[in-house]
PDB file of N, CA and C in Angstrom:
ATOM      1  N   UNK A   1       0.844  -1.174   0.000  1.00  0.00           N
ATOM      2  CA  UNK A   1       0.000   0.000   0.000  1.00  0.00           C
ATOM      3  C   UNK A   1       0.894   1.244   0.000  1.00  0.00           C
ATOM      4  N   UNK A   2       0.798   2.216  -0.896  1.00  0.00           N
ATOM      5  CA  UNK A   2       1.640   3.597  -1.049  1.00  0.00           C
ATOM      6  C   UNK A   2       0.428   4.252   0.533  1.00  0.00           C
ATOM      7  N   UNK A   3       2.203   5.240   0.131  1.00  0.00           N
ATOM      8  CA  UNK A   3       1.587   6.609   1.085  1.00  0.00           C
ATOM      9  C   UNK A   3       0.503   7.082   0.755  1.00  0.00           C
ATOM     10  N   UNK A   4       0.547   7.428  -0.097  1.00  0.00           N
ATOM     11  CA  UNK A   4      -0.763   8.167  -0.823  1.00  0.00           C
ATOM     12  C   UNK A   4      -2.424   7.431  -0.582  1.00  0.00           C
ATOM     13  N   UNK A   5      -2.097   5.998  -0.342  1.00  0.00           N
ATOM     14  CA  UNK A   5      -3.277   5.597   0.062  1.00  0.00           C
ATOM     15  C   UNK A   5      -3.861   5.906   1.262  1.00  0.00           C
ATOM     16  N   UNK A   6      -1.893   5.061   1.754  1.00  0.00           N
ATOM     17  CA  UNK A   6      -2.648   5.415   3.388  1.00  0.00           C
ATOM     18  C   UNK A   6      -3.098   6.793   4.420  1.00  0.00           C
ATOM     19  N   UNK A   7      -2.505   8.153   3.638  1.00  0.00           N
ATOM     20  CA  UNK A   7      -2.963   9.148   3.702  1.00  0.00           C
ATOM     21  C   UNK A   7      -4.340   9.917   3.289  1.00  0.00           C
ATOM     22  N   UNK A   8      -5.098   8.787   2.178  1.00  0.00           N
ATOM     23  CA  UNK A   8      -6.476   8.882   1.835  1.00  0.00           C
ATOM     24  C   UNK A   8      -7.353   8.316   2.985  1.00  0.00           C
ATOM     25  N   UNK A   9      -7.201   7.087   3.310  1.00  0.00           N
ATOM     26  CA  UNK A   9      -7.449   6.389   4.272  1.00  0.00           C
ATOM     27  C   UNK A   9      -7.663   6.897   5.451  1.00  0.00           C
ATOM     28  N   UNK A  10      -6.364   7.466   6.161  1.00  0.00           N
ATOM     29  CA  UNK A  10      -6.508   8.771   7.052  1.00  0.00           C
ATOM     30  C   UNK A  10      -7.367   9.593   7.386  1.00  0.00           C
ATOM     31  N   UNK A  11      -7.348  10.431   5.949  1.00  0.00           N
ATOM     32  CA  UNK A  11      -7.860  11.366   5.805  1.00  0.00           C
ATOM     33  C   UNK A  11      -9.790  11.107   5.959  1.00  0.00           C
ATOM     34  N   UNK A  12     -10.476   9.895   5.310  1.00  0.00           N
ATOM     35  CA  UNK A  12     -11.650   9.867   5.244  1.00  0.00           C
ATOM     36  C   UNK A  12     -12.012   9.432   6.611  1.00  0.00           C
ATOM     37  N   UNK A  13     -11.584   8.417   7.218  1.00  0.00           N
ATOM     38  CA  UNK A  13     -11.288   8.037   8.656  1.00  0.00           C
ATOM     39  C   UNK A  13     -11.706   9.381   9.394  1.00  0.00           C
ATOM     40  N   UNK A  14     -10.686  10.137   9.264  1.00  0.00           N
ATOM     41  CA  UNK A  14     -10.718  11.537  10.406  1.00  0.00           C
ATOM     42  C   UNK A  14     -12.313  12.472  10.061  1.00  0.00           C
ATOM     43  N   UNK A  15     -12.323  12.559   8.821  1.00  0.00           N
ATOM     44  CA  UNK A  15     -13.496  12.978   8.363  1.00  0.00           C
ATOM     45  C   UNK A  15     -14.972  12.313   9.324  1.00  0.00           C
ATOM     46  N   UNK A  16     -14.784  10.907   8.909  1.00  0.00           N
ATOM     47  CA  UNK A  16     -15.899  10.734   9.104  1.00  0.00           C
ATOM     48  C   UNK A  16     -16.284  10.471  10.573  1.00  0.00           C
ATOM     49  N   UNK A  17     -14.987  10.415  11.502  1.00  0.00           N
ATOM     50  CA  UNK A  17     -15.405  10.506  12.753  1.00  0.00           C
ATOM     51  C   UNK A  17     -15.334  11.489  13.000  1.00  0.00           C
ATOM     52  N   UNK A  18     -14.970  12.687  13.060  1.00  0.00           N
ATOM     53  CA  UNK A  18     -15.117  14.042  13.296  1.00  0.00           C
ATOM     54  C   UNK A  18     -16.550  14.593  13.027  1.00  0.00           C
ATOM     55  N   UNK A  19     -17.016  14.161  11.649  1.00  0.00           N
ATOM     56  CA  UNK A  19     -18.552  14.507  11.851  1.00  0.00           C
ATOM     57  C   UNK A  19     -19.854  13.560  12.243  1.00  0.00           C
ATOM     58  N   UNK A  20     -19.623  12.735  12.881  1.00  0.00           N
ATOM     59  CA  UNK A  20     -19.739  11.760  13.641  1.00  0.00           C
ATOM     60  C   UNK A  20     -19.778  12.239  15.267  1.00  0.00           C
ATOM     61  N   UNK A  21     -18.835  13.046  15.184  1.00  0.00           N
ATOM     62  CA  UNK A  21     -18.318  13.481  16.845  1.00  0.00           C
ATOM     63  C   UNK A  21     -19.146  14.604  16.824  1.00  0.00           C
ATOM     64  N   UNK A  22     -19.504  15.651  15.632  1.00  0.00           N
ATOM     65  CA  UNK A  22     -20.096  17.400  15.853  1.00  0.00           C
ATOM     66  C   UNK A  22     -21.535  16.538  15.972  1.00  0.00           C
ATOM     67  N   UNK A  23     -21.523  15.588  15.252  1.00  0.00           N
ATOM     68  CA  UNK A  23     -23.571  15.288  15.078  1.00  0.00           C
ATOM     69  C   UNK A  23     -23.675  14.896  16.861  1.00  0.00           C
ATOM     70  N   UNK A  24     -22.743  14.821  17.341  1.00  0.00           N
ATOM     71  CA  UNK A  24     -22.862  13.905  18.831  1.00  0.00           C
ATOM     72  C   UNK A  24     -23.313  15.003  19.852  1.00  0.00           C
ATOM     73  N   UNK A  25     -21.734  16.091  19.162  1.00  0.00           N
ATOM     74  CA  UNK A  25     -21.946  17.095  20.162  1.00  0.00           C
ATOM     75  C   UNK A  25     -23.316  18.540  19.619  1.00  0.00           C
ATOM     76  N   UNK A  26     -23.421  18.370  18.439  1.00  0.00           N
ATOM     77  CA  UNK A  26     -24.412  19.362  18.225  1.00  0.00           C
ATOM     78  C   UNK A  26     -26.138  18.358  18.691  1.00  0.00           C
ATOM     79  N   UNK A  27     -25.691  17.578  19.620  1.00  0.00           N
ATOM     80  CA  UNK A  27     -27.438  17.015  20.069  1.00  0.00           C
ATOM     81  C   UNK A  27     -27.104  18.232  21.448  1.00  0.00           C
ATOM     82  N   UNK A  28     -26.555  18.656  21.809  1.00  0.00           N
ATOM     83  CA  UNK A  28     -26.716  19.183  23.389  1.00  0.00           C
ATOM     84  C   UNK A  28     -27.072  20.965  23.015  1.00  0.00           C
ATOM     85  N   UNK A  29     -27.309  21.421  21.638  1.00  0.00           N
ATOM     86  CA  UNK A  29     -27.575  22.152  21.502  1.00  0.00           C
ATOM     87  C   UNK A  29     -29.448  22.226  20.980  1.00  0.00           C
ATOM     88  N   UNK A  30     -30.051  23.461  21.613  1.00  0.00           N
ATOM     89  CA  UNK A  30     -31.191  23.381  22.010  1.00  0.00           C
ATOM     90  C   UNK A  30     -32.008  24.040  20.674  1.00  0.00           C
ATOM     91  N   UNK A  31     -32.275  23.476  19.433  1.00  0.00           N
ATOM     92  CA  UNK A  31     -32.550  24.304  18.295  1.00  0.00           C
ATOM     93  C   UNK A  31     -34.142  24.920  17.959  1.00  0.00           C
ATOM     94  N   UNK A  32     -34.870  23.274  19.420  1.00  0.00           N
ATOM     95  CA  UNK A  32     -36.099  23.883  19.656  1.00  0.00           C
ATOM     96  C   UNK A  32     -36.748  24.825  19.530  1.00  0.00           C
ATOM     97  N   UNK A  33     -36.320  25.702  19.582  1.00  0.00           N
ATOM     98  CA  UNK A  33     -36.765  27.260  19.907  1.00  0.00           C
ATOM     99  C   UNK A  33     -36.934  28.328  18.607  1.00  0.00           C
ATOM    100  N   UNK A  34     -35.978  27.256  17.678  1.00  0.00           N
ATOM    101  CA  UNK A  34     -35.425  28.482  16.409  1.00  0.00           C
ATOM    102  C   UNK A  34     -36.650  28.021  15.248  1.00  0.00           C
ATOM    103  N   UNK A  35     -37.210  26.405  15.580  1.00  0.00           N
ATOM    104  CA  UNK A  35     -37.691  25.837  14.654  1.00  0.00           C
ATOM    105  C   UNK A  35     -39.262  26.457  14.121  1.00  0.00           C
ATOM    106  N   UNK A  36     -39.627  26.953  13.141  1.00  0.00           N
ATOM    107  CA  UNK A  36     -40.752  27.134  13.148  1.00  0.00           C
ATOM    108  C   UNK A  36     -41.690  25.661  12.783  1.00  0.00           C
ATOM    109  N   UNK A  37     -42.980  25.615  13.174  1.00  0.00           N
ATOM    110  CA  UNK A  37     -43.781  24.465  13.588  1.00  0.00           C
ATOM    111  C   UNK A  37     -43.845  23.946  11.770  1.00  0.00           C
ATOM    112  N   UNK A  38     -44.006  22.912  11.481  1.00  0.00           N
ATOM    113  CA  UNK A  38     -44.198  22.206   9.939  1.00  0.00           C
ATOM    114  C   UNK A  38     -42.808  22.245   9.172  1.00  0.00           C
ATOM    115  N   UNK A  39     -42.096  22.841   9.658  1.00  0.00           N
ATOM    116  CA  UNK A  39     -40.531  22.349   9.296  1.00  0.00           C
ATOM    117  C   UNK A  39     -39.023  21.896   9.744  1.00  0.00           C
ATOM    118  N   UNK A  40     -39.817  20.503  10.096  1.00  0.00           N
ATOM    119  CA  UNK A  40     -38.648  19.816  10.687  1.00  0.00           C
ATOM    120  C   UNK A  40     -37.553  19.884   9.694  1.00  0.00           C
ATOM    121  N   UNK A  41     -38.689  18.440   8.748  1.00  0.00           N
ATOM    122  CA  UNK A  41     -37.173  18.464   8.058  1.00  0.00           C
ATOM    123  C   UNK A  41     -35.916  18.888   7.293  1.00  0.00           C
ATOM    124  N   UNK A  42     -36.910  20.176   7.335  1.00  0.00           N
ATOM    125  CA  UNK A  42     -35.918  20.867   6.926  1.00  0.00           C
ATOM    126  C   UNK A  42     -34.649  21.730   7.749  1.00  0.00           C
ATOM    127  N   UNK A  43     -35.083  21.571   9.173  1.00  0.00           N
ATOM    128  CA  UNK A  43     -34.327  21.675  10.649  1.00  0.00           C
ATOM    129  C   UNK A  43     -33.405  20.418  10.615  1.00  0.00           C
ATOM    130  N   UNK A  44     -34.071  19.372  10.612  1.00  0.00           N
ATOM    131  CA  UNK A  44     -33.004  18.246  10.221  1.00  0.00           C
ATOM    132  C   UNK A  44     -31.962  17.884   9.401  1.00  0.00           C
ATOM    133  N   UNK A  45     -32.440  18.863   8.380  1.00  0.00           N
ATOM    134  CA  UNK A  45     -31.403  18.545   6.760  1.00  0.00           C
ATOM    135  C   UNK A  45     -30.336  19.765   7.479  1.00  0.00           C
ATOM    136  N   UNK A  46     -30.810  21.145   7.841  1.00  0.00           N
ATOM    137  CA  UNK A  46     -29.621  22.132   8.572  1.00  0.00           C
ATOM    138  C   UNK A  46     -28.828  21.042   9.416  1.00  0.00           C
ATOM    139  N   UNK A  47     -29.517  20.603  10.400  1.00  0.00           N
ATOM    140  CA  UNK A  47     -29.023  19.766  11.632  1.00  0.00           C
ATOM    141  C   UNK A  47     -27.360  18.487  10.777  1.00  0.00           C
ATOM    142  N   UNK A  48     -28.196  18.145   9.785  1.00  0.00           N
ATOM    143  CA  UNK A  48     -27.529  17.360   8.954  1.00  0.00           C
ATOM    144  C   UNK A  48     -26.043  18.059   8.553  1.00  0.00           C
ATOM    145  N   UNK A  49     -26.913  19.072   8.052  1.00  0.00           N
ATOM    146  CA  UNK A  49     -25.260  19.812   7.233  1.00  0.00           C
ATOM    147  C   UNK A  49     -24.558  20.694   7.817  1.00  0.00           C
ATOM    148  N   UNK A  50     -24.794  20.833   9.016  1.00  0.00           N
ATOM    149  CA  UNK A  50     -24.063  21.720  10.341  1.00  0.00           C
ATOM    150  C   UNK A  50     -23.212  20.635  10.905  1.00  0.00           C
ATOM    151  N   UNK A  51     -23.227  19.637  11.311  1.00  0.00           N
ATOM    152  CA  UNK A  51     -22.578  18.545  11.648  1.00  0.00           C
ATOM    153  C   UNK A  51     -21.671  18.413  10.423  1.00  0.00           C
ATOM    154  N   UNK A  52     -21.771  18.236   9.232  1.00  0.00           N
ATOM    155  CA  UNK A  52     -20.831  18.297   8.469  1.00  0.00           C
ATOM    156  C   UNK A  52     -19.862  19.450   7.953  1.00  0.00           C
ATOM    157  N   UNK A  53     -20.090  20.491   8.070  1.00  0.00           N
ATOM    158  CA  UNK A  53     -19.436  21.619   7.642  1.00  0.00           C
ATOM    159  C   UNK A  53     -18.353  21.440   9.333  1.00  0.00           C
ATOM    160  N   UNK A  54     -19.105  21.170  10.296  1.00  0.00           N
ATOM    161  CA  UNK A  54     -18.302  21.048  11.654  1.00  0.00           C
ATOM    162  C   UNK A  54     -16.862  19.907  11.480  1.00  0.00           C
ATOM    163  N   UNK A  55     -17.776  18.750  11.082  1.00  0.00           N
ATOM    164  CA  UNK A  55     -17.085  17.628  11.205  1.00  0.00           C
ATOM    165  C   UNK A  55     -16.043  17.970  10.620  1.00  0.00           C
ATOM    166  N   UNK A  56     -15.840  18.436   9.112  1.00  0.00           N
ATOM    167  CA  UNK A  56     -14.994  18.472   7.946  1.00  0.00           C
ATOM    168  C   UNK A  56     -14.039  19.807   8.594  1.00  0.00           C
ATOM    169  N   UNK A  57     -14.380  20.410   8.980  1.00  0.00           N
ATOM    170  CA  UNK A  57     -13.499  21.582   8.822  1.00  0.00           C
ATOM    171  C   UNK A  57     -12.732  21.557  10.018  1.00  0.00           C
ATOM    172  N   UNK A  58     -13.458  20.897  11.348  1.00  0.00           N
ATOM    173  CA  UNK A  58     -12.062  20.364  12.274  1.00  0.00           C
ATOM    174  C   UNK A  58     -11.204  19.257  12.277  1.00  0.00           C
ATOM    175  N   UNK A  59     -11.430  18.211  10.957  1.00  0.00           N
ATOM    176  CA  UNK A  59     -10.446  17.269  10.561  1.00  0.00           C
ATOM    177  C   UNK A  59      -9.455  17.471   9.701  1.00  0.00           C
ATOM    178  N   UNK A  60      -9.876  18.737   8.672  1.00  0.00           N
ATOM    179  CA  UNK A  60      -8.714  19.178   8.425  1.00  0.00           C
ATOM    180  C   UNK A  60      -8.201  19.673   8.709  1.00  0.00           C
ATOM    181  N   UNK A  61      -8.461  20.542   9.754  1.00  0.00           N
ATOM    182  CA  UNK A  61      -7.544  21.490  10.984  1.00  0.00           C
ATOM    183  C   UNK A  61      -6.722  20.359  11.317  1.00  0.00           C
ATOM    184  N   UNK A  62      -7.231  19.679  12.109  1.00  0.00           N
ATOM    185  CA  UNK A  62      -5.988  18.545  12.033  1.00  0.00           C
ATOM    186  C   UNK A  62      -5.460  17.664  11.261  1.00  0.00           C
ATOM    187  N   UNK A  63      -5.591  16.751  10.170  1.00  0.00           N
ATOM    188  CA  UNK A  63      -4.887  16.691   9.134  1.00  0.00           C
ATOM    189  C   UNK A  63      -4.141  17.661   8.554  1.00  0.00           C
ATOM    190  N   UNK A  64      -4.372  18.975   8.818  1.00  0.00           N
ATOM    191  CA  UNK A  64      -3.331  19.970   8.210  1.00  0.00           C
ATOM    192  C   UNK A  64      -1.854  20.086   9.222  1.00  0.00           C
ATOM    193  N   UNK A  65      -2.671  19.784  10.492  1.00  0.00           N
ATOM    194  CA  UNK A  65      -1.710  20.321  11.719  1.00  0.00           C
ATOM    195  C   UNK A  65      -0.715  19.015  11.714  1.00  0.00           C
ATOM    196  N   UNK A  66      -1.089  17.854  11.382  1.00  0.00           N
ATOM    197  CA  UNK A  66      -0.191  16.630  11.357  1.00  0.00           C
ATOM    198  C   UNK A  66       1.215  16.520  10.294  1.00  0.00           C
ATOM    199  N   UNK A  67       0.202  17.330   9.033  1.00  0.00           N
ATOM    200  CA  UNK A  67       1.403  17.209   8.116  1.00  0.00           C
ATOM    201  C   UNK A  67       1.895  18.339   7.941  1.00  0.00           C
ATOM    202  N   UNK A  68       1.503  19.655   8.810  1.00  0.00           N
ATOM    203  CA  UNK A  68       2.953  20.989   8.845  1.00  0.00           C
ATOM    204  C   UNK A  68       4.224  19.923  10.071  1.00  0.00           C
ATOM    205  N   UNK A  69       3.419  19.645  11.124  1.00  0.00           N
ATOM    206  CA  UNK A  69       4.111  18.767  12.190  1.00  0.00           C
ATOM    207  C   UNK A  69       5.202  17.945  11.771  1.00  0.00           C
ATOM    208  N   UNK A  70       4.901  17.109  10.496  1.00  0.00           N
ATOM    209  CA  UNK A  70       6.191  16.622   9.992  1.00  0.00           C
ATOM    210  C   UNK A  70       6.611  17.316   9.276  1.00  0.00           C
ATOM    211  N   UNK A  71       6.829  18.474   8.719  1.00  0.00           N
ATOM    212  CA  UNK A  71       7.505  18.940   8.541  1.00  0.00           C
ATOM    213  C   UNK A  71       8.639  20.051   9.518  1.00  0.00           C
ATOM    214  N   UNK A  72       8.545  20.092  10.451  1.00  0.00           N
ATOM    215  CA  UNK A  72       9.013  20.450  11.606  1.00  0.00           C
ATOM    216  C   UNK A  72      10.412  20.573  12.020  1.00  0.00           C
ATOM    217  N   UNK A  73      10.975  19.240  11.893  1.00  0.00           N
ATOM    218  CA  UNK A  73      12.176  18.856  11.541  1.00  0.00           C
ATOM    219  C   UNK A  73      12.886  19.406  10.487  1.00  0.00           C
ATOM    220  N   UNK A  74      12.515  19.950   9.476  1.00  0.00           N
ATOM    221  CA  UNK A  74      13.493  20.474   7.951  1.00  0.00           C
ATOM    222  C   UNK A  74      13.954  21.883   9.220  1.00  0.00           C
ATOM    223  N   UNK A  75      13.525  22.319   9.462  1.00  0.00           N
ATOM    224  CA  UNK A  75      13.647  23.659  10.182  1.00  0.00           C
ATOM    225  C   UNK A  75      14.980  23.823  10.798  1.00  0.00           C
ATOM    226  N   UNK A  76      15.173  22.592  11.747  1.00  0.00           N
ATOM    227  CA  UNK A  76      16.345  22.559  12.397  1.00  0.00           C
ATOM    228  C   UNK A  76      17.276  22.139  11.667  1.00  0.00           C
ATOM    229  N   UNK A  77      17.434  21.723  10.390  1.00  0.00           N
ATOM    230  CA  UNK A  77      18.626  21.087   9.580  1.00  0.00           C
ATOM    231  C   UNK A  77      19.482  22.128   8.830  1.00  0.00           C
TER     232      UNK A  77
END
């Protein structure tokens, strides 16, 4: 298996538990209130794609932070 895989691999991995983790943590938020009555699902489909814009954008925060990290080392040489 190349790098390149196993850095795909990684990468969807982190993805998909990261938005996995916002859908977890965006249940403790209270949206009740914002919803007007006859449109859930469309509260749900937000609910949906708020968890993902979350998920995605703090896995590549870290996938980014892993691979400046190895690069770290050129610095001191």
């Amino acid at each position: 298996m190349s790098i390149f895989g196993v850095q795909s691999l990684l990468g969807v991995i982190s993805h998909i538990l990261f938005i996995m983790l916002s859908f977890w943590a965006l249940r403790a938020v209270r949206f009740d209130n914002w919803i007007n009555k006859g449109q859930v699902r469309q509260a749900q489909v937000l609910y949906i794609f708020l968890s993902i814009v979350i998920g995605y954008t703090v896995s590549s925060f870290f996938l980014e932070f892993i691979n400046l990290s190895k690069s770290l080392p050129y610095l001191l040489k």
